[in-house]
Protein backbone atom coordinates (compact mmCIF):
# COMPACT_ATOMS: atom_id res chain seq x y z
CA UNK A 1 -29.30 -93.69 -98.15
CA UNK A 2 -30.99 -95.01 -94.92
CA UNK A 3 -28.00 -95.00 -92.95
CA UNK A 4 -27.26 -91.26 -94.36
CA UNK A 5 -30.23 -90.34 -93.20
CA UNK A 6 -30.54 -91.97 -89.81
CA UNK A 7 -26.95 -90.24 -89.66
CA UNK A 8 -28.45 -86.86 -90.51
CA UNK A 9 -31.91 -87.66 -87.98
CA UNK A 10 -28.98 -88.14 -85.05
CA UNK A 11 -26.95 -85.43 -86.12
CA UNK A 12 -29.88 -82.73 -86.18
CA UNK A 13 -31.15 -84.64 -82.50
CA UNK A 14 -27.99 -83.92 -81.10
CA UNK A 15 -27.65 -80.47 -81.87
CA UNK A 16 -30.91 -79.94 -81.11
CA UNK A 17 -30.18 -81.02 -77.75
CA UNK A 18 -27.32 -79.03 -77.33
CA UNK A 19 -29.23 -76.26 -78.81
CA UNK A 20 -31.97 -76.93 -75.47
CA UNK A 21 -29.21 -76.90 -73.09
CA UNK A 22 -27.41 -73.97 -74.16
CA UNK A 23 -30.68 -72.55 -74.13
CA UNK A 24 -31.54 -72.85 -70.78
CA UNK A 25 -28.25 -71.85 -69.62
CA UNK A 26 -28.56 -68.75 -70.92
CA UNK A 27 -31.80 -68.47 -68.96
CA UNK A 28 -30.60 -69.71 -66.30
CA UNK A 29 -27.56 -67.04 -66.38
CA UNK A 30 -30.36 -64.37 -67.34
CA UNK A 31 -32.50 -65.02 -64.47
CA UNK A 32 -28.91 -64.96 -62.24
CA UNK A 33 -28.21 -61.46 -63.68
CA UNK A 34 -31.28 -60.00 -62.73
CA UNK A 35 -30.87 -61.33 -59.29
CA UNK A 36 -27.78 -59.81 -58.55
CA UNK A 37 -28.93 -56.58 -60.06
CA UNK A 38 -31.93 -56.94 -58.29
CA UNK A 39 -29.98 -57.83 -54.85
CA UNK A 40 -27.14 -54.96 -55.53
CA UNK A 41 -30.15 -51.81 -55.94
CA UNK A 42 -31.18 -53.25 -52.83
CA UNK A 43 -28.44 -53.26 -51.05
CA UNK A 44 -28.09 -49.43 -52.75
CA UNK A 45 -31.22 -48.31 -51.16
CA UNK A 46 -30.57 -50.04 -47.41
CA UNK A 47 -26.84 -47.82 -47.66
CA UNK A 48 -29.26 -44.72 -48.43
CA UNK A 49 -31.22 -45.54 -45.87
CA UNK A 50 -28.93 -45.99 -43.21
CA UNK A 51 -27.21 -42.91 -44.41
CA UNK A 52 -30.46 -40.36 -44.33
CA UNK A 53 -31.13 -42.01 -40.35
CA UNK A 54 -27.95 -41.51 -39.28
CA UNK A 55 -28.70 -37.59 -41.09
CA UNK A 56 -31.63 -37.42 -39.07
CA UNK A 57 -29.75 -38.22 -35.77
CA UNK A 58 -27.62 -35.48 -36.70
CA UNK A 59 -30.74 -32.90 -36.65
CA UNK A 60 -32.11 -34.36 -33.40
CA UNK A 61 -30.47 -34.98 -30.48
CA UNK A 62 -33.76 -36.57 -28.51
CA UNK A 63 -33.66 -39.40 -31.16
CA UNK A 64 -32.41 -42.98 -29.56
CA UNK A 65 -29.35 -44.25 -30.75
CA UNK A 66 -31.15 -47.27 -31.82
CA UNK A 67 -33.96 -45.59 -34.18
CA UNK A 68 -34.54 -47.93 -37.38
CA UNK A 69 -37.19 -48.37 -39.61
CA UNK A 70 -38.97 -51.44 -40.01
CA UNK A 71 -37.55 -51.94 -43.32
CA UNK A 72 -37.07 -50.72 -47.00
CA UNK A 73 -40.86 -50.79 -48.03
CA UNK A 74 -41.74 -48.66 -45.02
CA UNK A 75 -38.87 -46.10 -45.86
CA UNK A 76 -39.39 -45.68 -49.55
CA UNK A 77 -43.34 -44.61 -48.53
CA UNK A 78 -41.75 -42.42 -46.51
CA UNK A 79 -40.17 -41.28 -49.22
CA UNK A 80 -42.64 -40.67 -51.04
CA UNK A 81 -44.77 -38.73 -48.58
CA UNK A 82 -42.26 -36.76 -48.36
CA UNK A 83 -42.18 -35.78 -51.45
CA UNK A 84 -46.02 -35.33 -51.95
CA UNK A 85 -45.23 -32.79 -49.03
CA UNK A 86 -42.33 -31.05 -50.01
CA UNK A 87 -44.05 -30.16 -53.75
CA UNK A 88 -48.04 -29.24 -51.86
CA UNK A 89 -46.01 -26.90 -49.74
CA UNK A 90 -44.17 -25.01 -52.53
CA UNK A 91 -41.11 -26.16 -50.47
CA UNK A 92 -41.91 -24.83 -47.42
CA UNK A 93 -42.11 -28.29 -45.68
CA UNK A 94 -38.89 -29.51 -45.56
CA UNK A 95 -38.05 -33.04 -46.96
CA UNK A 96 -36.40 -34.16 -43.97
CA UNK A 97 -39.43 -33.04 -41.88
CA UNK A 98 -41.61 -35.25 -44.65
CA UNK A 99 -39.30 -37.83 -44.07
CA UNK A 100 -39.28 -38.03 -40.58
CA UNK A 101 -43.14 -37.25 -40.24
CA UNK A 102 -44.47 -40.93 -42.47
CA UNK A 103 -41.93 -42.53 -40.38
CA UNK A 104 -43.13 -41.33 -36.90
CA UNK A 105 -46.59 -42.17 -38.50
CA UNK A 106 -46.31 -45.02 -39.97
CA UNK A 107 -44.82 -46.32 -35.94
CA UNK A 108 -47.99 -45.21 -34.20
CA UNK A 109 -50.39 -46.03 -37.62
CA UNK A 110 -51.56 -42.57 -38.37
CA UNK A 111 -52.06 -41.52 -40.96
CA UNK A 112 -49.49 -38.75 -42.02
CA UNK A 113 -52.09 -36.65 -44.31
CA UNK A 114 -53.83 -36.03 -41.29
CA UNK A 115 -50.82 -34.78 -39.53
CA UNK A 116 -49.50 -32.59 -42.37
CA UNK A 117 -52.61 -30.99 -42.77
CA UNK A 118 -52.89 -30.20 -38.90
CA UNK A 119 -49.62 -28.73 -39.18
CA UNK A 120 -50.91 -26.94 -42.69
CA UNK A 121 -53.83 -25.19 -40.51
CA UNK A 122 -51.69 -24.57 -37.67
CA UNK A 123 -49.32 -22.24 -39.08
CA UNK A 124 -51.36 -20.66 -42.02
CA UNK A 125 -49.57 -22.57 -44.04
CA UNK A 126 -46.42 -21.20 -43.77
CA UNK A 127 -45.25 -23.66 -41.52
CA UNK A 128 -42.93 -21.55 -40.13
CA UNK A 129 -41.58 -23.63 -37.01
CA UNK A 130 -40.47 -20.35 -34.62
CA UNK A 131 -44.03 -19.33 -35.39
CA UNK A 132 -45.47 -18.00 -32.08
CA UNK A 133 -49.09 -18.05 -31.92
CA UNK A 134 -51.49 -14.70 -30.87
CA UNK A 135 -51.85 -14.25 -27.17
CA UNK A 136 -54.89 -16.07 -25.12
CA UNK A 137 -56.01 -16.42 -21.88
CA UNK A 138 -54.31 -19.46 -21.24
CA UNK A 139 -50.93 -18.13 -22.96
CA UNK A 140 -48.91 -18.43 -26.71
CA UNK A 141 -48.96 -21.77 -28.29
CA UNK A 142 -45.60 -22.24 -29.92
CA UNK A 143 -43.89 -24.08 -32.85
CA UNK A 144 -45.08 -25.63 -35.82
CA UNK A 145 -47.51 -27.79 -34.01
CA UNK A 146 -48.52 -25.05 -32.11
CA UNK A 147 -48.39 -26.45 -28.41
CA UNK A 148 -48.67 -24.68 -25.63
CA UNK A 149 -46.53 -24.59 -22.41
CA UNK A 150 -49.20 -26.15 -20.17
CA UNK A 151 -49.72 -29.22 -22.79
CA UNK A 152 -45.71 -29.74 -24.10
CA UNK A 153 -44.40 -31.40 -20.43
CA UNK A 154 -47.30 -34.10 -20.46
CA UNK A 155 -47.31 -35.02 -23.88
CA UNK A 156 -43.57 -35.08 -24.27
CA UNK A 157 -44.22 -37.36 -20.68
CA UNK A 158 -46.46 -39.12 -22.72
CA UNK A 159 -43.96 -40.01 -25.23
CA UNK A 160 -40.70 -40.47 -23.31
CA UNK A 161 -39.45 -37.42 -24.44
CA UNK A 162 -37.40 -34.78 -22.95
CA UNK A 163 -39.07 -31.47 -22.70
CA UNK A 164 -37.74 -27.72 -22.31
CA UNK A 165 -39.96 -25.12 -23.41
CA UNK A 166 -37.31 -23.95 -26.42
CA UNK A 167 -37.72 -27.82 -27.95
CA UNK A 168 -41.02 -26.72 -28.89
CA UNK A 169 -38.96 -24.33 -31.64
CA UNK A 170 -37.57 -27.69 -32.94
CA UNK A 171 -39.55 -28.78 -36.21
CA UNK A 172 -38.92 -32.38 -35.21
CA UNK A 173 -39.59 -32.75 -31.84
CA UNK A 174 -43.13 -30.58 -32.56
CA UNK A 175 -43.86 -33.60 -35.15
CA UNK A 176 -43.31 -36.27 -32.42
CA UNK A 177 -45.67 -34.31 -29.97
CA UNK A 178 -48.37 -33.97 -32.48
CA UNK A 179 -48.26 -37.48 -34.01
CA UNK A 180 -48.05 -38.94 -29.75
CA UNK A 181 -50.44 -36.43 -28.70
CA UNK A 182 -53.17 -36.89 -31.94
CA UNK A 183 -52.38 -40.97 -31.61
CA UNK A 184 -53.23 -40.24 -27.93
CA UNK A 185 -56.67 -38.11 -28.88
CA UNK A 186 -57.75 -41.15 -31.58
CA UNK A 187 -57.45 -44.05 -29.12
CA UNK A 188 -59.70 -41.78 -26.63
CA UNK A 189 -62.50 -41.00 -28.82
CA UNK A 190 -61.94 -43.32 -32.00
CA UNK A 191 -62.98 -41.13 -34.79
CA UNK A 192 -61.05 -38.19 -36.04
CA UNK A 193 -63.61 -35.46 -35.79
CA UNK A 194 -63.69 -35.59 -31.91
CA UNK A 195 -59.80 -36.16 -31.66
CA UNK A 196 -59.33 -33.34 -34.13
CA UNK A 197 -61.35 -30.73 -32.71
CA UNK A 198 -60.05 -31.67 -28.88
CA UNK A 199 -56.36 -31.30 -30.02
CA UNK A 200 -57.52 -27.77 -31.97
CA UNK A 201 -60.12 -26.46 -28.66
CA UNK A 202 -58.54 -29.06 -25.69
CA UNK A 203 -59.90 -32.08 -24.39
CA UNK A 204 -62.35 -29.53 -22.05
CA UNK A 205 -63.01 -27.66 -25.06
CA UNK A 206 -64.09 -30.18 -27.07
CA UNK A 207 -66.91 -31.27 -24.52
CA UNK A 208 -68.41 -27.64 -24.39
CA UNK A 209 -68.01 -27.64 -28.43
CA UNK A 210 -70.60 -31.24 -28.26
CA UNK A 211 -72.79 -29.36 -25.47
CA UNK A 212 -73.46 -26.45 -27.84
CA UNK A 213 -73.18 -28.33 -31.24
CA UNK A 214 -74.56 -31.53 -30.86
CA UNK A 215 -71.68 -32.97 -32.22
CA UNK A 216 -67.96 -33.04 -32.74
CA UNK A 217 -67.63 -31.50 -36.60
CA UNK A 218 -66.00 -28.55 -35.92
CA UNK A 219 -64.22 -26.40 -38.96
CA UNK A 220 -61.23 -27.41 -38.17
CA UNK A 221 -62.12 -31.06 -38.04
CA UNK A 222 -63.88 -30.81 -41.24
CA UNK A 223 -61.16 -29.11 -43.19
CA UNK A 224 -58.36 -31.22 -42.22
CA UNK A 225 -60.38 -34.52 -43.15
CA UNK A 226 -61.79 -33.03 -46.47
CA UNK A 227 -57.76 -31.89 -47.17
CA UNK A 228 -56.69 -35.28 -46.86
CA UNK A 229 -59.70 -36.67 -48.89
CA UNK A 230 -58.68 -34.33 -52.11
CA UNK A 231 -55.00 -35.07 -51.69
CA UNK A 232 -53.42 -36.63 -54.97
CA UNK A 233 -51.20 -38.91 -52.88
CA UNK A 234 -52.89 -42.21 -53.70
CA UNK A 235 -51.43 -44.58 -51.30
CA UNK A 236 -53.49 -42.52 -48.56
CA UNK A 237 -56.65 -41.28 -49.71
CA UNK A 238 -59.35 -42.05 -47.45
């Protein structure tokens, strides 16, 4: 009987054993699994990626041959801003333009909100980008960010782009002006409600806004920033 039973203790050990190994090899080849799933919806998502840039290139021809983006994290917020814009603007704001706006953004850390909502204002929310604004005394201001001809050349300077007065027609290039040229305004004064109301009443403008104000908190300023505040796109309220 004892040696039946030692038999049976070595018996059940062994298979036990085997039982432990078999056992971790299916964790083992588990874990593997999910790695190579994880790896291949990666790999997925880069192809997209590289697929919607080279898209983009195809829509503007001042874009270097060499644009990237700093990697898939950066590009699926993008994403998702875009998104957030395309559904606030009843599909008036393009996804591509969404697209390419967090992108431009997220290069010169501004805050995209900030920019959509300029744009929002801008346009009357239509953001119609052959929009030609009323007549002044200093001219139109064209596009969907609304530039005029005496600011385009030294802000596209500015940014190393190209300029021709037409471009300012171009949805894109008006989103690289306005994201340069509001990056430009923030590292002047460092708050938005002096960079806001400059780019909506010029850098002169803004001064005699202060001298009769006591402050830089103009409407425009104030509705942009409170826009942002209320938006329902977590990763960037303020």
């Amino acid at each position: 009987m004892r040696v039946q039973t030692l038999v049976m203790i070595l018996v059940i050990a062994v298979l036990s054993g085997v039982s432990i190994v078999l056992g971790n090899e299916y964790l083992n080849t588990k874990d593997k699994i999910q790695e190579l799933e994880i790896a291949k919806e990666e790999q997925k998502e880069q192809q997209q990626m590289d697929l919607e840039i080279e898209k983009l290139k195809g829509y503007i021809n001042h874009l270097p041959d060499e644009y990237q983006v700093s990697g898939l994290e950066n590009w699926q917020e993008a994403k998702q801003v875009s998104n957030h814009l395309y559904e606030d603007s009843d599909g008036e704001f393009k996804k591509d333009w969404g697209t390419f706006l967090a992108l431009e953004a997220q290069q010169r850390e501004v805050n995209p909100l900030i920019v959509y909502e300029l744009l929002k204002i801008e346009t009357g929310g239509v953001f119609d980008p052959d929009l030609i604004g009323p007549e002044t005394k200093y001219g139109h201001a064209y596009g969907l960010a609304q530039f005029m001809k005496n600011t385009g050349p030294w802000i596209a300077d500015m940014a190393d782009l190209p300029y021709e007065d037409e471009m300012l027609f171009d949805p894109y290039y008006a989103i690289q002006l306005s994201i340069v040229y509001l990056d430009f305004l923030y590292e002047e004064y460092g708050d938005w409600d002096h960079a806001l109301t400059a780019y909506h009443r010029g850098m002169y403008g803004l001064e005699q806004y202060i001298e009769e104000n006591g402050d830089a908190k103009s409407w425009y300023a104030v509705e942009i920033q409170e826009n942002v505040e209320k938006s329902t796109l977590l990763s960037y309220d303020q």
